[in-house]
N, C-alpha and C. Protein backbone atom coordinates (compact mmCIF):
# COMPACT_ATOMS: atom_id res chain seq x y z
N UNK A 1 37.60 -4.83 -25.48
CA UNK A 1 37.94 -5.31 -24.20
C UNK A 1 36.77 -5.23 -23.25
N UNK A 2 36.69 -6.46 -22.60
CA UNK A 2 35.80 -6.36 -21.77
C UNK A 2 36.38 -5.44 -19.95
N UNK A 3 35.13 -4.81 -19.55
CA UNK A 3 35.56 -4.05 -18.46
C UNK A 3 34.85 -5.13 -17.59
N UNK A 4 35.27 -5.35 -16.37
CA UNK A 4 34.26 -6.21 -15.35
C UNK A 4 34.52 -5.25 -13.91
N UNK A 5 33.54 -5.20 -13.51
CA UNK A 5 32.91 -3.93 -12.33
C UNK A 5 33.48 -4.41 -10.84
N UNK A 6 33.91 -3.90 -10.31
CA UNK A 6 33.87 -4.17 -8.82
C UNK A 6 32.72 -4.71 -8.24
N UNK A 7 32.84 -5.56 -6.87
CA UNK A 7 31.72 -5.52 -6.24
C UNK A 7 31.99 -4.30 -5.29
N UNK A 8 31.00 -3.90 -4.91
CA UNK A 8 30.60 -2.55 -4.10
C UNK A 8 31.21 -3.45 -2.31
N UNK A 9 32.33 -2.55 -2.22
CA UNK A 9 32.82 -3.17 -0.88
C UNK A 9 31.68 -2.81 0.49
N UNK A 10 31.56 -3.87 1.29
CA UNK A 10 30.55 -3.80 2.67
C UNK A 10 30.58 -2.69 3.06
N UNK A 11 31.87 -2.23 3.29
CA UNK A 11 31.97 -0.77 4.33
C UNK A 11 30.67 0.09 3.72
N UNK A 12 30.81 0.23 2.29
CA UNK A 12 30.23 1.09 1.78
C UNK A 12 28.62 0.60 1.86
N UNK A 13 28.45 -0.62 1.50
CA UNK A 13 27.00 -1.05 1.64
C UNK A 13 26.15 -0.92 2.91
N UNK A 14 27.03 -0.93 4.36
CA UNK A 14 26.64 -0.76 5.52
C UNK A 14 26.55 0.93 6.20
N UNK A 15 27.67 1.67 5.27
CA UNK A 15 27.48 3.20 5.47
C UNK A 15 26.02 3.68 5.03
N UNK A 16 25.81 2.80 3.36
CA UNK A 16 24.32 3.73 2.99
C UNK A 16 22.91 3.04 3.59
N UNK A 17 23.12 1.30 4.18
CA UNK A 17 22.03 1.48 4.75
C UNK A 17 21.81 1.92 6.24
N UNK A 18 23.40 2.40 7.02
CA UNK A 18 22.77 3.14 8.12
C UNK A 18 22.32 4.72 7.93
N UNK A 19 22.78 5.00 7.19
CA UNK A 19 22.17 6.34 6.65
C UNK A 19 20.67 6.36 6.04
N UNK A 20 20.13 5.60 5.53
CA UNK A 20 18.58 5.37 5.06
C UNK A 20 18.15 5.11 6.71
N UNK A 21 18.82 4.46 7.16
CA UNK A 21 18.11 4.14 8.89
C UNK A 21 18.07 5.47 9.67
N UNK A 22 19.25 6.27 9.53
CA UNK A 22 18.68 7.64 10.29
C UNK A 22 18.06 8.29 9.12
N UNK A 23 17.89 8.40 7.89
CA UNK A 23 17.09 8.89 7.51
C UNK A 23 15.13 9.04 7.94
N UNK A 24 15.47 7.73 8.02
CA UNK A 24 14.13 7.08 8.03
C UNK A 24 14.02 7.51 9.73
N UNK A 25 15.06 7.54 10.49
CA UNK A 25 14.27 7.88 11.71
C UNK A 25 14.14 9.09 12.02
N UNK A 26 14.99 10.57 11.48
CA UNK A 26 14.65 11.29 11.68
C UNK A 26 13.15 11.66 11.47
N UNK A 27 12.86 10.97 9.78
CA UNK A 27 11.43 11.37 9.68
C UNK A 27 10.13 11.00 10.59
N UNK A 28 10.58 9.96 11.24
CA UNK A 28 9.38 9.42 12.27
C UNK A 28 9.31 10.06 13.38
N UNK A 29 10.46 10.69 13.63
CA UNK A 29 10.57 11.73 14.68
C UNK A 29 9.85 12.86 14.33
N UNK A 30 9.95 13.25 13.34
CA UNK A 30 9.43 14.78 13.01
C UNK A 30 8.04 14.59 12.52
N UNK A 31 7.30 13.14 12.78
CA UNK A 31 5.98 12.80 12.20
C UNK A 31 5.28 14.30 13.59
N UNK A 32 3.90 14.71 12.79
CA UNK A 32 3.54 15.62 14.17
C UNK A 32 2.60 14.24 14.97
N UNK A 33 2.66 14.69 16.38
CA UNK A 33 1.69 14.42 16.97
C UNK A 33 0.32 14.39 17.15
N UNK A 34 -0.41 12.98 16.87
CA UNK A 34 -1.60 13.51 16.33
C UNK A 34 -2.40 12.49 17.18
N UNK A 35 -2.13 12.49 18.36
CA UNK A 35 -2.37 11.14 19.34
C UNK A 35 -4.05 12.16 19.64
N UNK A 36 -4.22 13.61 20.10
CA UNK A 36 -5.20 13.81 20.55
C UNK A 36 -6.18 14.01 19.05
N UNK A 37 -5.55 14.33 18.27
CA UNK A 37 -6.69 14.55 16.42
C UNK A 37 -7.32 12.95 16.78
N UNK A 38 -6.12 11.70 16.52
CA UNK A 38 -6.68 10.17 16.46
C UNK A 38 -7.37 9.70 17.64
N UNK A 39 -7.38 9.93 18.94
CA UNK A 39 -8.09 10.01 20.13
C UNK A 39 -9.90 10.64 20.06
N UNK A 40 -9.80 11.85 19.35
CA UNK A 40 -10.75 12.76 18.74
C UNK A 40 -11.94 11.79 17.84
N UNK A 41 -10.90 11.42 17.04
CA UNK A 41 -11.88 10.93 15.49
C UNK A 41 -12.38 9.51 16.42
N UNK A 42 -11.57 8.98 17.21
CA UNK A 42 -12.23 7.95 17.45
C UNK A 42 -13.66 8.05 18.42
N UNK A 43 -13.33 9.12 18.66
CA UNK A 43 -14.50 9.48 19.89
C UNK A 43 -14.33 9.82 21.15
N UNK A 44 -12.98 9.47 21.04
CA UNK A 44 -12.44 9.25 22.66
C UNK A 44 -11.75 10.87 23.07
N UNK A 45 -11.77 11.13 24.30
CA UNK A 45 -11.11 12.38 24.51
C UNK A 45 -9.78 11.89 25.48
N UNK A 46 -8.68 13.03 24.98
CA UNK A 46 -7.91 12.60 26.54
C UNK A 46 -7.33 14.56 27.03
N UNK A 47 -7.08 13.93 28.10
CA UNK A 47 -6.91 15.55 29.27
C UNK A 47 -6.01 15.95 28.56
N UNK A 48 -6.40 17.23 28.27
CA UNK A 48 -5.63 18.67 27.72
C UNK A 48 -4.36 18.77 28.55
N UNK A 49 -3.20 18.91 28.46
CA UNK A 49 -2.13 19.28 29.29
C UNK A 49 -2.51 20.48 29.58
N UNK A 50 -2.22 20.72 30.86
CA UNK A 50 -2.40 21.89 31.85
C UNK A 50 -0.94 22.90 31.52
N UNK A 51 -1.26 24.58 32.10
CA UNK A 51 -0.06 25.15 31.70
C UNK A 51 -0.42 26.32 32.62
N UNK A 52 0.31 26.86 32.24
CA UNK A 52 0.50 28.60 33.22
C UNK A 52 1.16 29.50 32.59
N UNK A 53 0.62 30.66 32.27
CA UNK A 53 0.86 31.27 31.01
C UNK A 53 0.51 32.99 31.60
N UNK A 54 1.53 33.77 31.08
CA UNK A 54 1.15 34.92 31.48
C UNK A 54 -0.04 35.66 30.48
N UNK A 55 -0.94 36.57 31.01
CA UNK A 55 -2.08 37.07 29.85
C UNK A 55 -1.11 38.45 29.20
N UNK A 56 -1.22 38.05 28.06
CA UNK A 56 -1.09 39.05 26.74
C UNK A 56 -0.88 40.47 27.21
N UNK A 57 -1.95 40.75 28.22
CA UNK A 57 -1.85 42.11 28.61
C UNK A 57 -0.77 42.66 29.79
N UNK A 58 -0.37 41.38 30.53
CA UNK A 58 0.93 41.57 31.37
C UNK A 58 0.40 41.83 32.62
N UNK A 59 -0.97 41.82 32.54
CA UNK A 59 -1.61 41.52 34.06
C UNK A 59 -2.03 40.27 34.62
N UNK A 60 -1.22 39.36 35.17
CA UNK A 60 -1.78 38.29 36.04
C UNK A 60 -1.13 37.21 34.84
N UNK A 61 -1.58 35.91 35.16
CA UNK A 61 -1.41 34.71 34.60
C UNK A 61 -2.48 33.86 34.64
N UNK A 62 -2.71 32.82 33.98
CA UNK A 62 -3.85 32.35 33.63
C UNK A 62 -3.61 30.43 33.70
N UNK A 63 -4.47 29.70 34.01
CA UNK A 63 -4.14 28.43 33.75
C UNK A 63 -5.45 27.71 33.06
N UNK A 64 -5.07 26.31 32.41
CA UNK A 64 -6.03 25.85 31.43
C UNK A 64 -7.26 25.66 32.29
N UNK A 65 -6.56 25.15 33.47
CA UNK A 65 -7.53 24.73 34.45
C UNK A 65 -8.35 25.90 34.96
N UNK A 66 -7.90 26.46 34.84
CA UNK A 66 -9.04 28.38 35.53
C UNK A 66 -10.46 28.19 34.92
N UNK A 67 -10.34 27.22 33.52
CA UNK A 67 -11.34 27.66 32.91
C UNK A 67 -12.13 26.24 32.90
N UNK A 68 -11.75 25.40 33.60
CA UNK A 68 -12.65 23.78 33.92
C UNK A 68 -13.93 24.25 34.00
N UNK A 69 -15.12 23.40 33.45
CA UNK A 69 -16.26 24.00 33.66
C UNK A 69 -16.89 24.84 32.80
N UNK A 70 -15.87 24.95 31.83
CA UNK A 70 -16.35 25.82 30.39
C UNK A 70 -15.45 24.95 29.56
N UNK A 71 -16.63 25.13 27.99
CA UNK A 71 -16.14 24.34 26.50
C UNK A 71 -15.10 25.49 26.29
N UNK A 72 -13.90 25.05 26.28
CA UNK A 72 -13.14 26.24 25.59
C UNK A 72 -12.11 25.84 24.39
N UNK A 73 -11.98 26.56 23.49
CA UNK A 73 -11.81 26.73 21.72
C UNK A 73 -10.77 27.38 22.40
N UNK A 74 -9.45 26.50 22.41
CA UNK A 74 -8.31 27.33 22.45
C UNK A 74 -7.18 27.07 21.24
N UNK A 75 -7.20 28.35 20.97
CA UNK A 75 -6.40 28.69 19.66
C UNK A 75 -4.87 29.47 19.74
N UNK A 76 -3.84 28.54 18.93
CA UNK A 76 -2.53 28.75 18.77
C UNK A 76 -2.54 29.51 17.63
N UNK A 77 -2.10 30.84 18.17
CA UNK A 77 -1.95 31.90 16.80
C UNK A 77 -0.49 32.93 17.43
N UNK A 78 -0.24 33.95 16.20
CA UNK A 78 1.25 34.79 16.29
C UNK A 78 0.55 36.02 15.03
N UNK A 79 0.73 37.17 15.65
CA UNK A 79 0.77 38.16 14.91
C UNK A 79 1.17 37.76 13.57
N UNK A 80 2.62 37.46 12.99
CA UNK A 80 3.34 37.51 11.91
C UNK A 80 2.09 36.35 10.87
N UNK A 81 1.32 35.77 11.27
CA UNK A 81 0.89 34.36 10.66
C UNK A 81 -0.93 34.80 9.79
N UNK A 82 -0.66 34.74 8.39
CA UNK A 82 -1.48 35.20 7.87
C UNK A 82 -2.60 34.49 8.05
N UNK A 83 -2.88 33.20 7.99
CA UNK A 83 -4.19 32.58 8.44
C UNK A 83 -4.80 33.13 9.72
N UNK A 84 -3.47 33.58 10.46
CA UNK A 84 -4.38 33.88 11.75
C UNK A 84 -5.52 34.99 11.77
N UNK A 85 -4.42 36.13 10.58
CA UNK A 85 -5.57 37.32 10.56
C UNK A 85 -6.64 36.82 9.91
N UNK A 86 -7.01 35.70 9.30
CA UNK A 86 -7.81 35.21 8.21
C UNK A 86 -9.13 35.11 9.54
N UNK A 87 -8.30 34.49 10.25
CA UNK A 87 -9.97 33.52 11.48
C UNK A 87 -10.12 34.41 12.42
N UNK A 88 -9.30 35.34 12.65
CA UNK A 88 -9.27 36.30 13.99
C UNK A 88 -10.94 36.67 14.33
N UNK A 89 -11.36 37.36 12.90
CA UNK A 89 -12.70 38.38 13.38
C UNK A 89 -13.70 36.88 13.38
N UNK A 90 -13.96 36.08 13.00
CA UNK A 90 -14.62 34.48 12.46
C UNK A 90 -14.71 34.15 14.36
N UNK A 91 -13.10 33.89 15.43
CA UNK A 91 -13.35 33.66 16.93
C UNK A 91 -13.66 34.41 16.87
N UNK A 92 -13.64 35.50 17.10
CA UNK A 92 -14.05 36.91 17.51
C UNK A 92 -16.00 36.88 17.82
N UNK A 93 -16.28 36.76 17.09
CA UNK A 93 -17.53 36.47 16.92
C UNK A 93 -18.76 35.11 17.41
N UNK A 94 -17.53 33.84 17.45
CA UNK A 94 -18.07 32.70 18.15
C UNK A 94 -17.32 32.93 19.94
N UNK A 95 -16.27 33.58 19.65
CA UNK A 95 -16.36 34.02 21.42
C UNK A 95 -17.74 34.79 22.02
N UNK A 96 -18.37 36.12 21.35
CA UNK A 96 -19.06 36.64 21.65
C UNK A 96 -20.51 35.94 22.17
N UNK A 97 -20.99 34.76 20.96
CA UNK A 97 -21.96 34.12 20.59
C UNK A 97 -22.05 33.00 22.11
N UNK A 98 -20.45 32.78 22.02
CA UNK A 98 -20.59 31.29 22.78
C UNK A 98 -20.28 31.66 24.59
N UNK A 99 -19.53 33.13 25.03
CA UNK A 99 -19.64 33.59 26.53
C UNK A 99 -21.03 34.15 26.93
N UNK A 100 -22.24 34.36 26.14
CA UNK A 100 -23.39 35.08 26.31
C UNK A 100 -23.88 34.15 27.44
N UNK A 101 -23.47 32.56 27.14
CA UNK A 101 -24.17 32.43 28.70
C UNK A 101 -23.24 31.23 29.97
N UNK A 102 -21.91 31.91 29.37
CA UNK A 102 -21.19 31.16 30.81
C UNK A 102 -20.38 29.78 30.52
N UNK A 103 -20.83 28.99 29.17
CA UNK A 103 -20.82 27.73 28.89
C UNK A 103 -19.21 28.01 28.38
N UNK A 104 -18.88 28.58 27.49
CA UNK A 104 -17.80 28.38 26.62
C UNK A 104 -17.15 29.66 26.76
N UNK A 105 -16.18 29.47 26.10
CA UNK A 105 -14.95 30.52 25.79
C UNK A 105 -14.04 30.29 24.30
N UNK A 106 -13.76 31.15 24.16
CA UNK A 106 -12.52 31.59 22.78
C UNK A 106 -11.17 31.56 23.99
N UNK A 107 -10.01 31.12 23.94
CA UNK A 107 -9.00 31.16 24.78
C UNK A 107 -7.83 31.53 23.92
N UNK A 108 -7.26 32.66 23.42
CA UNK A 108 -5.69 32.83 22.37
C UNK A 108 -4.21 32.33 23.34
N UNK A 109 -3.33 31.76 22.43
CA UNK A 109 -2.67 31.23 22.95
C UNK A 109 -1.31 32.20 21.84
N UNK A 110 -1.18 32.88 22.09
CA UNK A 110 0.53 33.76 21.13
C UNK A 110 1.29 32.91 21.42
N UNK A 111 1.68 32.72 20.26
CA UNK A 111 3.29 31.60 20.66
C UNK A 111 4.55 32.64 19.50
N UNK A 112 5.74 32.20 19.95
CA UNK A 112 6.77 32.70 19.41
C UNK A 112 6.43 33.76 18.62
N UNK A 113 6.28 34.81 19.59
CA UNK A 113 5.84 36.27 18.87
C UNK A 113 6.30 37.27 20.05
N UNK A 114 6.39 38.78 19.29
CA UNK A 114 6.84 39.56 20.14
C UNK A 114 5.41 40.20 20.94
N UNK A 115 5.67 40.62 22.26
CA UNK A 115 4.35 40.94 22.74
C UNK A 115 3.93 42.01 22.17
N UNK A 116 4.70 42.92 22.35
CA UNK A 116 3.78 44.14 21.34
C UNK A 116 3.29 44.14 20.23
N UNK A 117 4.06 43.29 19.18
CA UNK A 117 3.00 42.91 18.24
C UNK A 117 1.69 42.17 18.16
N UNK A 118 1.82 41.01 19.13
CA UNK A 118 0.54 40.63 19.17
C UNK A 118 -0.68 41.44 19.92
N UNK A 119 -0.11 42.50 20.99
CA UNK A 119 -0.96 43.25 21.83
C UNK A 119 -1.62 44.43 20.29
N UNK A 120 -0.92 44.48 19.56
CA UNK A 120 -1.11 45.46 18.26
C UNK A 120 -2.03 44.52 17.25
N UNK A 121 -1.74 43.92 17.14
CA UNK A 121 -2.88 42.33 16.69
C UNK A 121 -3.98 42.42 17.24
N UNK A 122 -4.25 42.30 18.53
CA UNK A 122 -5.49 42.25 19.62
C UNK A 122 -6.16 43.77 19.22
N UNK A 123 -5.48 44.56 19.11
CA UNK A 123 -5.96 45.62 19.02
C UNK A 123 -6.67 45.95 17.65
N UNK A 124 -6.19 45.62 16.42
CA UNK A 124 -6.21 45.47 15.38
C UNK A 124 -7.38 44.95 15.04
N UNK A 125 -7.57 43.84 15.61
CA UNK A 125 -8.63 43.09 15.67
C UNK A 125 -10.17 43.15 16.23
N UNK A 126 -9.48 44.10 17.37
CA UNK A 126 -10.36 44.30 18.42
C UNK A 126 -10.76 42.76 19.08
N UNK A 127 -10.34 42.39 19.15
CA UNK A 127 -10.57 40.65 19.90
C UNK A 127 -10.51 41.16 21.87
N UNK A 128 -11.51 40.46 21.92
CA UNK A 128 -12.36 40.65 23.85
C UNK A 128 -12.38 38.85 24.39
N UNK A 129 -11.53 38.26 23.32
CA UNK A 129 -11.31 36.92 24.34
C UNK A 129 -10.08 37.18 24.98
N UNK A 130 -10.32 36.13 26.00
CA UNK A 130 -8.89 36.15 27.02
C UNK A 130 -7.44 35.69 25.97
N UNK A 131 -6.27 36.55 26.37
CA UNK A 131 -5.37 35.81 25.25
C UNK A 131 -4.23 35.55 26.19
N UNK A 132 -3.54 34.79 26.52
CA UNK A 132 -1.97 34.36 26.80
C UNK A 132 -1.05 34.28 26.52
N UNK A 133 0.02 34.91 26.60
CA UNK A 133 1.40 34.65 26.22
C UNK A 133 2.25 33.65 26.05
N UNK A 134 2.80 32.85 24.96
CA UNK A 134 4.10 31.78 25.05
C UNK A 134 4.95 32.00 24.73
N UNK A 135 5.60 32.94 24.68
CA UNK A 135 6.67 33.66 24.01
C UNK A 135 7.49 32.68 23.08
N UNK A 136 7.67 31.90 23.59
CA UNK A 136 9.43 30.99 23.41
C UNK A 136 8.13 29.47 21.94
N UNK A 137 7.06 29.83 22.89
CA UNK A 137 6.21 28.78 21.94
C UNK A 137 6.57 26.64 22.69
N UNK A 138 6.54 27.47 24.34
CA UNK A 138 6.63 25.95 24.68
C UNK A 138 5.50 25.23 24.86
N UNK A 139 4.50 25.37 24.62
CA UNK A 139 3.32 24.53 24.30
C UNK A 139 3.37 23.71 23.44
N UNK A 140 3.92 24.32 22.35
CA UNK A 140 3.90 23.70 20.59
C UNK A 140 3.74 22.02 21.00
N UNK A 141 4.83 21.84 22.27
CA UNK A 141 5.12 20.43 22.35
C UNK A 141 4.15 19.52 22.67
N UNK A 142 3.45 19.78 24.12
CA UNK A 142 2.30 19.08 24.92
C UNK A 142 1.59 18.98 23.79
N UNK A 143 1.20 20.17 22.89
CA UNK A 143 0.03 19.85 22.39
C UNK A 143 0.28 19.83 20.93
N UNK A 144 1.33 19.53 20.40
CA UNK A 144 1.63 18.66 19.34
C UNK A 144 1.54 19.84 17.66
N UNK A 145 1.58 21.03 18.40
CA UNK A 145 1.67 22.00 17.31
C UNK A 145 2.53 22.17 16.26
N UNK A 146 1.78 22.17 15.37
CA UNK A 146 3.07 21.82 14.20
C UNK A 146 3.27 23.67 13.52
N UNK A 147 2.53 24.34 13.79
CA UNK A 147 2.17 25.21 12.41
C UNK A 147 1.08 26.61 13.27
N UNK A 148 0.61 27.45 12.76
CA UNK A 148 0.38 28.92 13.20
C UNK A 148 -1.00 28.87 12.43
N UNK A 149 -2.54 29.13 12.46
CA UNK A 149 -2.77 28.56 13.34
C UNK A 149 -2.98 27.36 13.87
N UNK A 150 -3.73 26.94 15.20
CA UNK A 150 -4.21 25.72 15.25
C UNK A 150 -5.23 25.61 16.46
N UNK A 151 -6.41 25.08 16.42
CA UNK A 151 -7.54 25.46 17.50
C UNK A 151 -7.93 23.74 18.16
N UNK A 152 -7.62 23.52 19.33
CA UNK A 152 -8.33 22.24 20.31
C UNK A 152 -9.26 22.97 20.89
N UNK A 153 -10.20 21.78 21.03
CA UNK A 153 -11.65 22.28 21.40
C UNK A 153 -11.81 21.09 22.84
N UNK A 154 -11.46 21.94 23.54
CA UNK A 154 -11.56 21.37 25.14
C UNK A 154 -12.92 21.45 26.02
N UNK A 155 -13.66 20.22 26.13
CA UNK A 155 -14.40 19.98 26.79
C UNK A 155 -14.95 20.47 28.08
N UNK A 156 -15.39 20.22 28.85
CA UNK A 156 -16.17 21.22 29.89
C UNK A 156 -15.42 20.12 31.52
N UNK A 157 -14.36 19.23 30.98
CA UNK A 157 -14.14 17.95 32.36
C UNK A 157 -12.31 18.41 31.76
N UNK A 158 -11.79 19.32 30.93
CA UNK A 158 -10.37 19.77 30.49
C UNK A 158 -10.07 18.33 29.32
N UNK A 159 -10.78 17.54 28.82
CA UNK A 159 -10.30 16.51 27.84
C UNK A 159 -10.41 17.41 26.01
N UNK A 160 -9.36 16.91 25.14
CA UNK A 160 -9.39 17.60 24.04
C UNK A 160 -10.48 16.97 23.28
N UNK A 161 -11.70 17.48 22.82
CA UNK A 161 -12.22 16.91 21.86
C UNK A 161 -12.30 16.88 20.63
N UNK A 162 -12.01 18.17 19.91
CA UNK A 162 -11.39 18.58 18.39
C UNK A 162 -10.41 18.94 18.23
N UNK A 163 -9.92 18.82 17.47
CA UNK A 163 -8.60 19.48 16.60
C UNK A 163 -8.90 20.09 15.38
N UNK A 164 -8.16 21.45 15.46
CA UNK A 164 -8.13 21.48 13.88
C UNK A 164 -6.87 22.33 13.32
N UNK A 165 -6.27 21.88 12.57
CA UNK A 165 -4.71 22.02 11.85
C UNK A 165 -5.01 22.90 10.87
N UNK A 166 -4.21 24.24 11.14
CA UNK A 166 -5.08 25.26 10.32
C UNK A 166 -6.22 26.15 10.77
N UNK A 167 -6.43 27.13 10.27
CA UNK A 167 -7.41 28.23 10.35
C UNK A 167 -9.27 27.50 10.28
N UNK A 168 -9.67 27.97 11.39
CA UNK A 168 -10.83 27.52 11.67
C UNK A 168 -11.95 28.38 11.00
N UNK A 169 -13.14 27.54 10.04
CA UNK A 169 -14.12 27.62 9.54
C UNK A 169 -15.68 27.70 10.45
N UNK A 170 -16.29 28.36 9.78
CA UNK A 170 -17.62 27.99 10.42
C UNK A 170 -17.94 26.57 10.40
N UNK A 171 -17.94 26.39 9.36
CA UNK A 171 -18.39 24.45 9.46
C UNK A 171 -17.50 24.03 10.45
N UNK A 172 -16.05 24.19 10.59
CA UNK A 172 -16.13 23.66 12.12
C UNK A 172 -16.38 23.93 13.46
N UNK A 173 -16.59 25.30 13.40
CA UNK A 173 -17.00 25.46 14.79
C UNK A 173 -18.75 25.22 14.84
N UNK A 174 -19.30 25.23 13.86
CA UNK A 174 -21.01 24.41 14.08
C UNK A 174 -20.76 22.80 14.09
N UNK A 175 -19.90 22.10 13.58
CA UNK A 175 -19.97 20.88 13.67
C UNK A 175 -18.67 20.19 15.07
N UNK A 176 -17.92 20.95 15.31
CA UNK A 176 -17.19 20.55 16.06
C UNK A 176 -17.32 21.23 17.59
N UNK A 177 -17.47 22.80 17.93
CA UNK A 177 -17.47 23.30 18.99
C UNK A 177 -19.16 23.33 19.33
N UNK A 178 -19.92 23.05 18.54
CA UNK A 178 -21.61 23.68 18.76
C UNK A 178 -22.02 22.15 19.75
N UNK A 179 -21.46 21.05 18.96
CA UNK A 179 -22.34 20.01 20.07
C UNK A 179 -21.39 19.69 21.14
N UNK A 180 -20.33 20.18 21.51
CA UNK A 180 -19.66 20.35 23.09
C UNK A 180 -20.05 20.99 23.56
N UNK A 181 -20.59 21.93 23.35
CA UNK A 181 -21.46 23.41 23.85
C UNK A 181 -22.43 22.63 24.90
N UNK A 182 -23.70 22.28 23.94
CA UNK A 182 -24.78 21.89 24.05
C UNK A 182 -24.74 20.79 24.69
N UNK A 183 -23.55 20.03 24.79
CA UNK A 183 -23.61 18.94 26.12
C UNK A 183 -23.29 19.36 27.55
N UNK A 184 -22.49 20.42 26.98
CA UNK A 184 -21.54 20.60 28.83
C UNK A 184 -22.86 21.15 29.57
């Protein structure tokens, strides 16, 4: 005996392709933001979103803008995040190199971390750059953070000129932070 198949009724054909449609849009939603990385590669810079942030140590508050007028390497890191301990002493050392004469800065940015741990981090580390608090991690957004760490390299006029996704290398801070330096 022959069997002969249904056709697949509409309802059902129109349920699975609106479901591939939010499929498909959730994922474009959750693409990261990479408007200042593609801005970057092209050459082009655009203005760092500005913020106000309490410092790490619970004295005073700090803004991006405080530091206009200096190249500053500001880095999204959290105690709990093992790459971070990876690059910690690596800034540590291009902070030292690069405040010797006024031009630049190392800037830490703690996001979704408890303060005492990261103040136990700082310590740990012994790290002497300025660091800031985000507790809740509302930056992530402006500046398109996907992940723990992540370092923009802000120009000396507040425009982003590098990115880098992930734990920062010497090769990039000689090829990416050394000739912002040397222009500002």
């Amino acid at each position: 005996m022959r069997r002969v198949l249904s056709p697949i009724p509409l309802a059902v054909l129109v349920a699975v392709a609106a479901l591939v449609a939010l499929l498909a849009y959730g994922l474009a939603e959750n693409e990261p933001d990479r408007s200042f990385e593609d801005a970057a590669a092209r050459g082009q810079r655009e203005p760092a979103p500005d913020f106000d942030l309490p410092r790490l140590s619970g004295e005073g508050r700090a803004t991006l803008s405080d530091y206009r007028g200096k190249v500053v390497v500001l880095n999204f890191w959290a105690s709990w995040c093992e790459p971070c301990r990876t690059e910690s002493p690596l800034l540590e050392r291009w902070h030292r190199r690069l405040s010797r004469d006024g031009r630049a800065t190392v800037l830490g940015i703690d996001g979704q971390d408890v303060s005492s741990d990261a103040r136990d981090f700082v310590e740990e580390y012994e790290l002497t750059y300025p660091m800031l608090h985000d507790g809740p991690g509302d930056l992530r957004e402006p500046f398109g953070v996907l992940g723990y760490p992540e370092t923009f390299v802000i120009d000396q006029r507040g425009r982003v000129a590098a990115v880098r996704r992930g734990p920062v290398d010497e090769e990039f801070m000689r090829q990416a932070v050394e000739p912002i330096v040397e222009e500002a």
